[in-house]
N, C-alpha and C. Protein backbone atom coordinates (compact mmCIF):
# COMPACT_ATOMS: atom_id res chain seq x y z
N UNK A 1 74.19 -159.72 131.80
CA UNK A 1 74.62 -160.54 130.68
C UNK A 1 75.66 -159.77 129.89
N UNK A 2 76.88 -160.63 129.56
CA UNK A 2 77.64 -159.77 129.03
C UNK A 2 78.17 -160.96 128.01
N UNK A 3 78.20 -160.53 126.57
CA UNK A 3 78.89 -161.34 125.49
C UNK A 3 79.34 -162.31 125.39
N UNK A 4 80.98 -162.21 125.78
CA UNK A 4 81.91 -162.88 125.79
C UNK A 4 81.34 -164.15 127.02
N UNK A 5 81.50 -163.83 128.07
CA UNK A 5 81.00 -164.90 129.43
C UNK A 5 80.16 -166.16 128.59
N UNK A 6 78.97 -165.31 128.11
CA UNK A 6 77.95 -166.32 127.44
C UNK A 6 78.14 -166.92 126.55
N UNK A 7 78.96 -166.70 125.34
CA UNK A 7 79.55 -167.62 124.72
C UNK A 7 80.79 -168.79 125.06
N UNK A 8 81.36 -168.28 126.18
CA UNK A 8 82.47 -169.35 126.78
C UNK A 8 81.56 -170.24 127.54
N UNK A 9 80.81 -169.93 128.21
CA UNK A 9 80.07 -170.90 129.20
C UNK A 9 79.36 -171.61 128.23
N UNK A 10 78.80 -171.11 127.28
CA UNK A 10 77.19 -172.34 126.71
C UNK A 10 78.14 -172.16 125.27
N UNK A 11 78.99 -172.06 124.84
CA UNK A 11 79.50 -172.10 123.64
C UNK A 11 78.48 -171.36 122.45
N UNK A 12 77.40 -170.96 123.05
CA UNK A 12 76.42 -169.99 121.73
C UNK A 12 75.91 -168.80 122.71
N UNK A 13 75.08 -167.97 121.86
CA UNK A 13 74.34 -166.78 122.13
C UNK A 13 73.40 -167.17 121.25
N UNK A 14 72.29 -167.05 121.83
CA UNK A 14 70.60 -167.22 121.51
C UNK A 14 69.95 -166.05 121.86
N UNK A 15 70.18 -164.94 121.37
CA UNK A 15 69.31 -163.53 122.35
C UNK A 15 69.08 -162.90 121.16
N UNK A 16 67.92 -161.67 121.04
CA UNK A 16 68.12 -160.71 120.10
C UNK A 16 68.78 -159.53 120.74
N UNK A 17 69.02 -158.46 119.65
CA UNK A 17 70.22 -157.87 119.99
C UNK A 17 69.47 -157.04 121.01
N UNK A 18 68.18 -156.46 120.65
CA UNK A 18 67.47 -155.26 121.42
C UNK A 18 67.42 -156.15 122.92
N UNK A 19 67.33 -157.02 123.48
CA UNK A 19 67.53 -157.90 124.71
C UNK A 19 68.94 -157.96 125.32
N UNK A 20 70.02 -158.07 124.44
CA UNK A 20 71.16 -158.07 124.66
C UNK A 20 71.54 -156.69 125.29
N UNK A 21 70.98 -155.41 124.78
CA UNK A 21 71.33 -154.23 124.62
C UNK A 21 70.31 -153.62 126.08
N UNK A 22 69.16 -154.46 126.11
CA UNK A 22 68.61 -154.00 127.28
C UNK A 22 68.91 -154.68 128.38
N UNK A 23 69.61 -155.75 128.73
CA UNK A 23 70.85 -156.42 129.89
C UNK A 23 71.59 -155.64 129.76
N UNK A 24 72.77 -154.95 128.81
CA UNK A 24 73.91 -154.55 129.13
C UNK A 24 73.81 -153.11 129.30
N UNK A 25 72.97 -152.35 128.87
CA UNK A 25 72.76 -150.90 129.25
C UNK A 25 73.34 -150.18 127.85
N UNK A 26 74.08 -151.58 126.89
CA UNK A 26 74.74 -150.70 125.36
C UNK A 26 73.37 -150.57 124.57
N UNK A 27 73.60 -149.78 123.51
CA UNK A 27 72.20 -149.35 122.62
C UNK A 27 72.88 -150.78 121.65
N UNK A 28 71.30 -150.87 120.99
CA UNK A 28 71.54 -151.76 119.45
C UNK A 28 72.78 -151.86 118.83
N UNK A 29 72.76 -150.67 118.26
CA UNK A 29 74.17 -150.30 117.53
C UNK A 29 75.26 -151.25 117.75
N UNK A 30 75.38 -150.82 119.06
CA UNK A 30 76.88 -151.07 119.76
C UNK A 30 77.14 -152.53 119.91
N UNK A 31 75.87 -153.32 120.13
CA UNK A 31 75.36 -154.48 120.68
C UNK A 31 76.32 -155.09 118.90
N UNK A 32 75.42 -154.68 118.24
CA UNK A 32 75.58 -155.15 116.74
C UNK A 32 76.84 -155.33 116.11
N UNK A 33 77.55 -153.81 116.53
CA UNK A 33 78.88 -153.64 116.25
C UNK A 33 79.99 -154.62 116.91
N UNK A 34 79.74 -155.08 118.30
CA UNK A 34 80.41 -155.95 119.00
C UNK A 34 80.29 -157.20 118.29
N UNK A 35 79.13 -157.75 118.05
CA UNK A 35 79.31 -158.79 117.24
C UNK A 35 79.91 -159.04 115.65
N UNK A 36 79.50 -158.04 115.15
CA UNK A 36 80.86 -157.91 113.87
C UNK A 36 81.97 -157.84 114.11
N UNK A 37 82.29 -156.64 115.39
CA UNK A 37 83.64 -157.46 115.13
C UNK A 37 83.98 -158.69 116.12
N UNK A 38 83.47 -159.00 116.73
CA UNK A 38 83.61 -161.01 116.57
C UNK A 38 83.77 -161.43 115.87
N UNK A 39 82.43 -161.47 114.77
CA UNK A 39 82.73 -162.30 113.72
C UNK A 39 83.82 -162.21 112.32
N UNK A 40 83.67 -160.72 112.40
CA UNK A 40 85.18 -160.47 111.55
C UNK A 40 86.41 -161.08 111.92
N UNK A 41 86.80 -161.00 113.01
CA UNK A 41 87.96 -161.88 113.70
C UNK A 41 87.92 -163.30 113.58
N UNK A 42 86.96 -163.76 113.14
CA UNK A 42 86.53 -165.52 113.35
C UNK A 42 86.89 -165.84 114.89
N UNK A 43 85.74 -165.44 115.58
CA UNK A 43 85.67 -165.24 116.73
C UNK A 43 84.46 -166.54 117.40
N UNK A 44 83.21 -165.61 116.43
CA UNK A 44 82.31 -166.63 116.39
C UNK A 44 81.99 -166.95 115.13
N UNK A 45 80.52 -167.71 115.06
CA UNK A 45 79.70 -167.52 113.60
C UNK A 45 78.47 -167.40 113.62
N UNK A 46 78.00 -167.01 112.67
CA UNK A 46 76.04 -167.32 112.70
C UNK A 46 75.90 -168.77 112.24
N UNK A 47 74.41 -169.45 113.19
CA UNK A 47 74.36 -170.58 112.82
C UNK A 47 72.95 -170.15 112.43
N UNK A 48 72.42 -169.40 112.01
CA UNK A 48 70.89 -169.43 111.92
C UNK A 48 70.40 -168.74 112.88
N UNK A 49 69.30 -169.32 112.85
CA UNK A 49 68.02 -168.35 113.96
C UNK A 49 67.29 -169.66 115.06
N UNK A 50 67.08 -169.17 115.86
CA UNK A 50 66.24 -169.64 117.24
C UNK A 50 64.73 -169.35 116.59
N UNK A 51 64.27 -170.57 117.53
CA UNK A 51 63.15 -170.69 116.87
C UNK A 51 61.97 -169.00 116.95
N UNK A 52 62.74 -168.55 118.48
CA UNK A 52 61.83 -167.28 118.05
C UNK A 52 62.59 -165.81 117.52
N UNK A 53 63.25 -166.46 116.40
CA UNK A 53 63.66 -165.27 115.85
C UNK A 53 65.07 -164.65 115.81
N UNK A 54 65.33 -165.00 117.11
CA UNK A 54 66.75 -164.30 117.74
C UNK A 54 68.12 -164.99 116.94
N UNK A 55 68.94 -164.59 116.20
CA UNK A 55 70.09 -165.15 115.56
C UNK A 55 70.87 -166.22 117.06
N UNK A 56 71.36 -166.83 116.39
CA UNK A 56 72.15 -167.93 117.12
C UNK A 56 73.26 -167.86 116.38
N UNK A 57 74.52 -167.12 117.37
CA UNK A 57 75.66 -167.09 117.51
C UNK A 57 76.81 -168.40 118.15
N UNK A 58 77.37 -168.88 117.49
CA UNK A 58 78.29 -170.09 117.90
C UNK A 58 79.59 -169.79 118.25
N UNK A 59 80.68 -170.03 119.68
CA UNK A 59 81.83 -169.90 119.63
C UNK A 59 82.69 -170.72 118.25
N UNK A 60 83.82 -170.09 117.60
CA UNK A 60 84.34 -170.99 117.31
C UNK A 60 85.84 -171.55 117.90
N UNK A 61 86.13 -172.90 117.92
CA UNK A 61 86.51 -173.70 118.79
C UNK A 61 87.82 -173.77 117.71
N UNK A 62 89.12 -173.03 117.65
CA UNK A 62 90.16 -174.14 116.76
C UNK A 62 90.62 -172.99 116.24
């Protein structure tokens, strides 16, 4: 599982980061840091949380 892929294909990310970080072999941190700067760029956004917890990340489209 890698970031970017998963948000172009399903237009969101539904994972927590420690899951994200244990697919990609990156630690937390890094996992975390990648997504700031996404979202700093207006890349993506947070839409909230999944029902178990995990933030839900949205491409943005425009």
């Amino acid at each position: 599982m890698v970031i970017a892929p998963i948000l172009v294909e399903k237009g969101e990310l539904r994972e927590r980061i420690e899951v994200i970080a244990a697919r990609t072999g990156m630690s937390a941190h890094r996992v975390n840091e990648c997504l700031r700067l996404l979202r700093k760029h207006a890349c993506i956004r947070s839409q909230g949380g999944a029902d178990d917890g995990a933030p839900v990340y949205v491409l943005n489209r425009g």
